[in-house]
N, C-alpha and C. Protein backbone atom coordinates (compact mmCIF):
# COMPACT_ATOMS: atom_id res chain seq x y z
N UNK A 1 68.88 36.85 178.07
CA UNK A 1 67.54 36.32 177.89
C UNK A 1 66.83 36.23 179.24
N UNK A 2 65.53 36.41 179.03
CA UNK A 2 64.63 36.46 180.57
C UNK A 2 64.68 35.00 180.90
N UNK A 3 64.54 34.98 182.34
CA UNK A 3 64.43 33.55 182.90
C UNK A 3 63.20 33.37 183.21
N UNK A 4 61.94 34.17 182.50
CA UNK A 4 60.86 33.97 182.99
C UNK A 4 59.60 33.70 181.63
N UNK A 5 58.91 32.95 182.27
CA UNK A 5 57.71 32.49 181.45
C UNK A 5 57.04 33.20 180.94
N UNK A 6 56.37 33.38 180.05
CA UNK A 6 55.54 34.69 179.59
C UNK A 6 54.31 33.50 178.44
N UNK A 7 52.93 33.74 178.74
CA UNK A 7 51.81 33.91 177.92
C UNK A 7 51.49 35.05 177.64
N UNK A 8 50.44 35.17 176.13
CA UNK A 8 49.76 36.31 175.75
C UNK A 8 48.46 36.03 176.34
N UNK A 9 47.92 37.23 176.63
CA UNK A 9 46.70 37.58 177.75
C UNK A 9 45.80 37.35 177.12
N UNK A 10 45.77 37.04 176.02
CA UNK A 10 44.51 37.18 175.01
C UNK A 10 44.03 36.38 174.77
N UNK A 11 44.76 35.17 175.05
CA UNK A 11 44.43 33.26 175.45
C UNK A 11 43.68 33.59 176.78
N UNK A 12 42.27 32.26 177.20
CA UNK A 12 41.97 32.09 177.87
C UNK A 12 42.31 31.65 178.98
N UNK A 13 42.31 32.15 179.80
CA UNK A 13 43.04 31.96 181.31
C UNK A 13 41.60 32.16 182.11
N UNK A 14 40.50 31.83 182.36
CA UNK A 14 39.26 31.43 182.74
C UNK A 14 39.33 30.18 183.50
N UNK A 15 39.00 30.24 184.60
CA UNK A 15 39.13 29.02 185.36
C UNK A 15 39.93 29.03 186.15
N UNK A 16 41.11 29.65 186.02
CA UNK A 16 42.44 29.72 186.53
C UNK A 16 42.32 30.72 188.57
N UNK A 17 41.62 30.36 189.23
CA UNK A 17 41.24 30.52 190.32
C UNK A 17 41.96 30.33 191.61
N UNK A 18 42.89 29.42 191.40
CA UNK A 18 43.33 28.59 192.64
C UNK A 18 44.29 29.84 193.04
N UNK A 19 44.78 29.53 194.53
CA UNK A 19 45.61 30.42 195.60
C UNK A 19 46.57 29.62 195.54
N UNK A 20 47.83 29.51 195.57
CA UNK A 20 48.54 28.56 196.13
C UNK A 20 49.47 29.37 196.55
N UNK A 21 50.52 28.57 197.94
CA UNK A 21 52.07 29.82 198.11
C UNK A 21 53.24 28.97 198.18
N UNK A 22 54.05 29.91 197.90
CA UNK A 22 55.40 28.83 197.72
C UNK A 22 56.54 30.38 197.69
N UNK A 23 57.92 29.85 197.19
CA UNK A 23 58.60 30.47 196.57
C UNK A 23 59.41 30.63 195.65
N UNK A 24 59.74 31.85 195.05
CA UNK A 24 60.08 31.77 194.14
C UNK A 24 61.97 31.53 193.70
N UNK A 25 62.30 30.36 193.14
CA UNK A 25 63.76 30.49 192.79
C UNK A 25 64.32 30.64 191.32
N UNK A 26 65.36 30.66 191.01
CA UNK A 26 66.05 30.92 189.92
C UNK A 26 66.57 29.36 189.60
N UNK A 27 66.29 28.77 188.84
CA UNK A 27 66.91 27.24 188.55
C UNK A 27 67.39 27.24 187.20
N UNK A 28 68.67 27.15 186.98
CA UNK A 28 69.39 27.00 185.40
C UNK A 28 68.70 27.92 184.45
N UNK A 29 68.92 29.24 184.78
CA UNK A 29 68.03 30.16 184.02
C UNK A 29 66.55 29.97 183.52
N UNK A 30 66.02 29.66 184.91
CA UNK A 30 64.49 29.92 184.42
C UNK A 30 64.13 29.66 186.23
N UNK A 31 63.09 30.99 186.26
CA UNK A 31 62.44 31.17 187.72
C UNK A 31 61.18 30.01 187.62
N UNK A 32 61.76 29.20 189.07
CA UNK A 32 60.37 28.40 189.15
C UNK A 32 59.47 28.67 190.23
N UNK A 33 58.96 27.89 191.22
CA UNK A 33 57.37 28.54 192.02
C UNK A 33 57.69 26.80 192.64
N UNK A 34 58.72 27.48 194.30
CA UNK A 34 58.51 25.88 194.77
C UNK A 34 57.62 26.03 195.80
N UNK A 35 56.35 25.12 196.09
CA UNK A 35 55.73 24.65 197.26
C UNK A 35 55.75 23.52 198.15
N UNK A 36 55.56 23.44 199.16
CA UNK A 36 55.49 22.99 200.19
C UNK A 36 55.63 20.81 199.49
N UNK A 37 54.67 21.06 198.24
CA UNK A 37 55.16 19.83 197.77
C UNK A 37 55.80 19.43 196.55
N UNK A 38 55.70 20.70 195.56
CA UNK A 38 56.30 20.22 194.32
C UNK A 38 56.71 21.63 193.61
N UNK A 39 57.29 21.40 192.43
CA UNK A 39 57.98 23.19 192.02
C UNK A 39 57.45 22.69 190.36
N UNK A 40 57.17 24.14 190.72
CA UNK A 40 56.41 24.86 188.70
C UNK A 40 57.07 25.54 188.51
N UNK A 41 56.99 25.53 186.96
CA UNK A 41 57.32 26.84 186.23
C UNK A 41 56.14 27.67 186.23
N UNK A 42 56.18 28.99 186.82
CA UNK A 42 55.43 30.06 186.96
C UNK A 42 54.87 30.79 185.66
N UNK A 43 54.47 30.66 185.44
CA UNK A 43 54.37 31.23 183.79
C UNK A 43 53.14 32.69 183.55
N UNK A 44 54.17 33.55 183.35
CA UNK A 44 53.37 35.13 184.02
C UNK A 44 52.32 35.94 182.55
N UNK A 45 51.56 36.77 182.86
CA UNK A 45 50.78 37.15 181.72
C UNK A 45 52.05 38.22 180.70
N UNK A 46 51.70 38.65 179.80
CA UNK A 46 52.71 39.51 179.04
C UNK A 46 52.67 40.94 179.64
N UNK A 47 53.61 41.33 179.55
CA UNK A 47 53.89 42.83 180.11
C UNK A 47 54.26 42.24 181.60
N UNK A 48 54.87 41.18 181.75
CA UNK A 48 55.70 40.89 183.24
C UNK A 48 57.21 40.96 182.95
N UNK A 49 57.80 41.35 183.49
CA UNK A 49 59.30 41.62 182.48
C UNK A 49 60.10 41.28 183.95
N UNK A 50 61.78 41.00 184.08
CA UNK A 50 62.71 40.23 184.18
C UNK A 50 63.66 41.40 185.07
N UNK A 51 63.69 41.95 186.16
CA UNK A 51 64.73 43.05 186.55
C UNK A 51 65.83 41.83 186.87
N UNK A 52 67.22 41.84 186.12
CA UNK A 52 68.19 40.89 186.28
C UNK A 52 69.06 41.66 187.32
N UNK A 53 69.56 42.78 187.80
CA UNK A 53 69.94 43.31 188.18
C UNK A 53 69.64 43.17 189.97
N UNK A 54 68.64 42.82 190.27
CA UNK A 54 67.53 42.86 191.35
C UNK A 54 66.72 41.40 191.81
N UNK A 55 67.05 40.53 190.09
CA UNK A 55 66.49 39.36 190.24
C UNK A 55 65.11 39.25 191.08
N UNK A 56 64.44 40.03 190.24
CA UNK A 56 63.15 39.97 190.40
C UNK A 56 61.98 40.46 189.50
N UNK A 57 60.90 39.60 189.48
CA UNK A 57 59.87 39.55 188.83
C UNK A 57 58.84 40.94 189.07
N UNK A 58 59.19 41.68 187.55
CA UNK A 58 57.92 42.79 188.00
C UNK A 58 56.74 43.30 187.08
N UNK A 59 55.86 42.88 187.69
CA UNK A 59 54.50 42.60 187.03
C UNK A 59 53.81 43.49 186.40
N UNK A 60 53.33 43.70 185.78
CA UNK A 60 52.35 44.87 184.82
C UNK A 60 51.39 46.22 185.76
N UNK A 61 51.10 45.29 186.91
CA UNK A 61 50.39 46.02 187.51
C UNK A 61 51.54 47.00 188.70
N UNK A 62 52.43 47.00 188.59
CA UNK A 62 53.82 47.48 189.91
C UNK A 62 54.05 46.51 190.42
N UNK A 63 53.71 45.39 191.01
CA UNK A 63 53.87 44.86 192.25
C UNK A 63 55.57 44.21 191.50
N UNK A 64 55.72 43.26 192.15
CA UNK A 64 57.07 42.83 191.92
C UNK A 64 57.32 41.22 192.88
N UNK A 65 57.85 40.41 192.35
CA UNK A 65 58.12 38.91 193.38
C UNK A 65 59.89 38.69 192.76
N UNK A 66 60.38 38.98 194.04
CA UNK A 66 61.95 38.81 193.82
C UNK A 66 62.84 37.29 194.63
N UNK A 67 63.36 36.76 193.78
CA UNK A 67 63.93 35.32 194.32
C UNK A 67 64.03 35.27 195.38
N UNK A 68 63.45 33.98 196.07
CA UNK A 68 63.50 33.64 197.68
C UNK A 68 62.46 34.31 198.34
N UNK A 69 61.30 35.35 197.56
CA UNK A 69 60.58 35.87 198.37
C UNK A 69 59.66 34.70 198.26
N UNK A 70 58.56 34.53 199.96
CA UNK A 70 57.81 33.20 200.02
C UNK A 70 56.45 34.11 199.65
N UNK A 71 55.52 34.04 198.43
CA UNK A 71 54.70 34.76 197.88
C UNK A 71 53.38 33.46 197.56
N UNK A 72 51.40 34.14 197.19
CA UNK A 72 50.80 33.58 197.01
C UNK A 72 50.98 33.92 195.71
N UNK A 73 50.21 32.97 194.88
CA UNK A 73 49.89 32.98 193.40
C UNK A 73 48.84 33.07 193.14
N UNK A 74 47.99 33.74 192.13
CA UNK A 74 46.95 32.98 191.83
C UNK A 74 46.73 32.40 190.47
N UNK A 75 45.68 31.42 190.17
CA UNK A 75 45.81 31.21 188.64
C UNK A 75 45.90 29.64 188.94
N UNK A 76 46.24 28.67 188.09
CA UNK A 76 46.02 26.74 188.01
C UNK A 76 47.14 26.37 187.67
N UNK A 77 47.21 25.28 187.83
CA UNK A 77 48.19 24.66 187.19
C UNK A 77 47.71 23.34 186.43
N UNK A 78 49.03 23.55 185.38
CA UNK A 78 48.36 23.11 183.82
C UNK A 78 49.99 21.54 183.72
N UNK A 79 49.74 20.79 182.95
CA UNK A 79 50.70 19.50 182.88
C UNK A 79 51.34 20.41 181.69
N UNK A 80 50.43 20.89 180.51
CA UNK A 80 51.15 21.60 179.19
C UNK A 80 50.38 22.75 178.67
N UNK A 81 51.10 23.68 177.48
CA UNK A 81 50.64 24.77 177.67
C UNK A 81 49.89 24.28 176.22
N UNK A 82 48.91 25.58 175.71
CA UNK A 82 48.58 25.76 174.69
C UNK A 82 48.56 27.48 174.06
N UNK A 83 48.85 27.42 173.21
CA UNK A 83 48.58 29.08 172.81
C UNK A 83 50.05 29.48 172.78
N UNK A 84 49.79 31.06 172.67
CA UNK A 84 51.59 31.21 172.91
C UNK A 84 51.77 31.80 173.96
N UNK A 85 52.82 31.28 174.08
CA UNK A 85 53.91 31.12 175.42
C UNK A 85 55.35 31.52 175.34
N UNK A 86 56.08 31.88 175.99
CA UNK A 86 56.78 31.67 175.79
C UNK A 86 57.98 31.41 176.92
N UNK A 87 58.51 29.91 176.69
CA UNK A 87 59.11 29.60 177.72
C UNK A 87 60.50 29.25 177.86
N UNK A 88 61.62 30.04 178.63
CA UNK A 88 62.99 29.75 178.12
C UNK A 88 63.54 28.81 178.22
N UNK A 89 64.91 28.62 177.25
CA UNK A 89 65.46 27.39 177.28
C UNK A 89 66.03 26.33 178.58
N UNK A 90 65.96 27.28 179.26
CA UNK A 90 66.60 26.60 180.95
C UNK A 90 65.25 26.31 181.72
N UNK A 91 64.03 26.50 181.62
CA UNK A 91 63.30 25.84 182.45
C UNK A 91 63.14 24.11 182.03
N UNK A 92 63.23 23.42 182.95
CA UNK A 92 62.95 22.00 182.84
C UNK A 92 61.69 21.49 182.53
N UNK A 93 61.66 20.71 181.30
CA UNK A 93 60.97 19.85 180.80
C UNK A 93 60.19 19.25 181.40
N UNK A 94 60.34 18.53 182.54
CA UNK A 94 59.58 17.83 183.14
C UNK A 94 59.10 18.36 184.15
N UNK A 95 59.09 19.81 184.57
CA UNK A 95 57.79 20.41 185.37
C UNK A 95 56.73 20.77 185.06
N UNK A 96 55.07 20.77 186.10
CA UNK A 96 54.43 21.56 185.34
C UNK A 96 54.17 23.11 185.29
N UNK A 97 53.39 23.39 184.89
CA UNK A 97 53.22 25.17 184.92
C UNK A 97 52.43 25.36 185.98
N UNK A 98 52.27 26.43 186.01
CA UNK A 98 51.43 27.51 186.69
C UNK A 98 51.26 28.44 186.05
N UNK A 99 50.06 28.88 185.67
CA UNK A 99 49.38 30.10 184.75
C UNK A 99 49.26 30.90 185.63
N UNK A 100 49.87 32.64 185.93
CA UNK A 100 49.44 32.76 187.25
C UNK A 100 48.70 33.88 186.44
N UNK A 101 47.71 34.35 187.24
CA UNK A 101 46.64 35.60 187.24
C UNK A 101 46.78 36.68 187.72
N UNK A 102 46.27 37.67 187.09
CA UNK A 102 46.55 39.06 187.25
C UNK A 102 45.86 39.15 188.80
């Protein structure tokens, strides 16, 4: 199973503007997004898929963010989601997201 967050693109993600940087780790099967003060679950648009092999995130457009790399984001962060999502069983409950943007 992917350790990574996935929304459908077709939900509004408008607004979602902010820069932030941090990096990215692998925590109890699910990649989070730690910064300088607090760690999200990263939560990527669909068509971002899971190289386990490489342990790294590779995005629709080519690019790619692989564990421990220190990367910007863009997109908000949200306390909870709405729409579908889909988020695996190992990310923790009590973080919030990050919607990130294409």
């Amino acid at each position: 199973m992917s350790p990574i967050a996935i929304y459908d693109t077709g939900a509004n993600s408008e607004g979602f503007g902010a820069l932030t940087r941090g990096a990215l780790q692998l925590q109890g099967g699910c990649v989070v997004y730690q910064t300088d003060s607090e760690t999200l679950v990263p939560v990527y648009p669909d068509g971002t898929e899971w190289d386990a092999d490489g342990e790294r995130v590779l995005l629709a457009d080519g690019s790619m963010h692989a564990i421990g790399d220190e990367i910007e984001l863009a997109g908000g962060q949200v306390a909870s989601l709405s729409g579908s999502t889909s988020i695996p069983a190992g990310c923790p409950s009590d973080l919030e997201y990050y919607i990130v943007v294409p």
